[in-house]
C-alpha atoms as a PDB file:
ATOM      1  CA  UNK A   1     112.817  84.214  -1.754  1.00  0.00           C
ATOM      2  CA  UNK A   2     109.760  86.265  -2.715  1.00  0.00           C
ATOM      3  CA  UNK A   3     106.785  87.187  -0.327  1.00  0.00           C
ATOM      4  CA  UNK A   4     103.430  88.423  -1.117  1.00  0.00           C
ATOM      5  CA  UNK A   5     100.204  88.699   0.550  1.00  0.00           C
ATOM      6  CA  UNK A   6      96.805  87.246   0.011  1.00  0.00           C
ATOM      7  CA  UNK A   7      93.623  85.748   1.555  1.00  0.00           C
ATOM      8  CA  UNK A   8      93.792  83.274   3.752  1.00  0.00           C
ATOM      9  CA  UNK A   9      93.032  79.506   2.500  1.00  0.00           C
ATOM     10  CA  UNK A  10      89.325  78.307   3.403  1.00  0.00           C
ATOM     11  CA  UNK A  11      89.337  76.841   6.299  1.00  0.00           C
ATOM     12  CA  UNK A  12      91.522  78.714   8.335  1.00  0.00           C
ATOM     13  CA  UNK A  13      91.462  81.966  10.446  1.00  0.00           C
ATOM     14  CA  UNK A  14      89.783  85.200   8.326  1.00  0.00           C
ATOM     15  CA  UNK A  15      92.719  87.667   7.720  1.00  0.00           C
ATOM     16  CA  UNK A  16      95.653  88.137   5.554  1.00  0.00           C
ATOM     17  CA  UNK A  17      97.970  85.530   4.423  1.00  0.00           C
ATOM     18  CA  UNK A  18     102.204  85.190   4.143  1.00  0.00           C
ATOM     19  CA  UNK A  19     103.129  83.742   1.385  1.00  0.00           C
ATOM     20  CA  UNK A  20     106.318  82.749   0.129  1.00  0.00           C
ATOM     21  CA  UNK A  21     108.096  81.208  -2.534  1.00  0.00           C
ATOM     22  CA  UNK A  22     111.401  80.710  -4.082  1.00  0.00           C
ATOM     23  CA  UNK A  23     112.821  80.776  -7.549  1.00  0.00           C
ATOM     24  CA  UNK A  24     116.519  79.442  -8.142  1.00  0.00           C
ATOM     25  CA  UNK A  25     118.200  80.132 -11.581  1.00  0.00           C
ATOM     26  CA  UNK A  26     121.231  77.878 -12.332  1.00  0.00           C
ATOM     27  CA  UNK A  27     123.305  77.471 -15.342  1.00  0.00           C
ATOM     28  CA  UNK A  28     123.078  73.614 -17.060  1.00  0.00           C
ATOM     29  CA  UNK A  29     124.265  71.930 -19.898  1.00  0.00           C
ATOM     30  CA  UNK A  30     124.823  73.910 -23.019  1.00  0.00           C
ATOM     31  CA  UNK A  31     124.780  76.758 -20.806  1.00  0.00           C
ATOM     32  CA  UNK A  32     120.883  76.772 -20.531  1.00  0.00           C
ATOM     33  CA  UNK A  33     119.323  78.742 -18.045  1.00  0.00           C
ATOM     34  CA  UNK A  34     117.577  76.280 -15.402  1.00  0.00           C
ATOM     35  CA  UNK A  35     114.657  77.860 -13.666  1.00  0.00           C
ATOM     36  CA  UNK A  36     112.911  76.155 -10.031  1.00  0.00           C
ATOM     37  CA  UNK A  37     110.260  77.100  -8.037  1.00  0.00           C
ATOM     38  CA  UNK A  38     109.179  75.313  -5.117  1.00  0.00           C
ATOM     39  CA  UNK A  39     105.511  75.638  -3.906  1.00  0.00           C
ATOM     40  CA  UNK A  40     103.926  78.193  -2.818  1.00  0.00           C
ATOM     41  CA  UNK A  41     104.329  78.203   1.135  1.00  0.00           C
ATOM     42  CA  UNK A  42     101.666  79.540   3.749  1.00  0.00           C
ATOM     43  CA  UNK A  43     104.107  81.479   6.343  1.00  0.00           C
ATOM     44  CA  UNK A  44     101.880  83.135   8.368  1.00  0.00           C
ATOM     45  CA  UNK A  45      98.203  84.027   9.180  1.00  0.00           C
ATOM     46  CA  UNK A  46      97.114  87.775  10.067  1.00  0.00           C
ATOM     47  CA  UNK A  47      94.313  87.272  11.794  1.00  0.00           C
ATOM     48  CA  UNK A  48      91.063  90.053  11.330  1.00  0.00           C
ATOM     49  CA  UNK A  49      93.519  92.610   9.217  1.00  0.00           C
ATOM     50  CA  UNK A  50      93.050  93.067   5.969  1.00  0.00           C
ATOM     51  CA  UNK A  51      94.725  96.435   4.922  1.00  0.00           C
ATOM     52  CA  UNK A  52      98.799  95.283   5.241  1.00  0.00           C
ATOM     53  CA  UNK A  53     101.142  95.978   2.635  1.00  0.00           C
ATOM     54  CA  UNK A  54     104.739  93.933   2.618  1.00  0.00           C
ATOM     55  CA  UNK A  55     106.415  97.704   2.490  1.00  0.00           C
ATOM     56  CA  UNK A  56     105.086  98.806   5.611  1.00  0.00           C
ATOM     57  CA  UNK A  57     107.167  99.306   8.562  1.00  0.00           C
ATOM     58  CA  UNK A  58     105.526  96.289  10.721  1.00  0.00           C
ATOM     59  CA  UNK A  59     107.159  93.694   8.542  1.00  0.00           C
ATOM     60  CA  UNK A  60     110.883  93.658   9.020  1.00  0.00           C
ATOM     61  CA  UNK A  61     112.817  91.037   6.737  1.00  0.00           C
ATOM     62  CA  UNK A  62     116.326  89.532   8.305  1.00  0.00           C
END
């Protein structure tokens, strides 16, 4: 799974956005390398913060 942050979608609360997606890699036939990646998701909604940064010590990943 990846996360990043971004503006929230127009519409909803002003703030910072979750997002997340994820990319699979799989071996097919003839040993090709098969790439997926869902959607984008909306996770969560920061409301009136703008300054975040997925490294800081008020996001903890489990």
């Amino acid at each position: 799974m990846s996360y990043f942050l971004g503006s929230a979608p127009s519409g909803l609360p002003i703030g910072t956005a979750l997002y997340c997606n994820t990319i699979n890699y799989s071996v097919g036939t003839n040993d090709n390398i098969v790439v997926e990646v869902s959607p984008i998701q909306l996770v969560a909604i920061i409301p009136d913060v703008s300054d975040l940064s997925l490294n800081g010590g008020y996001f903890t990943f489990i």
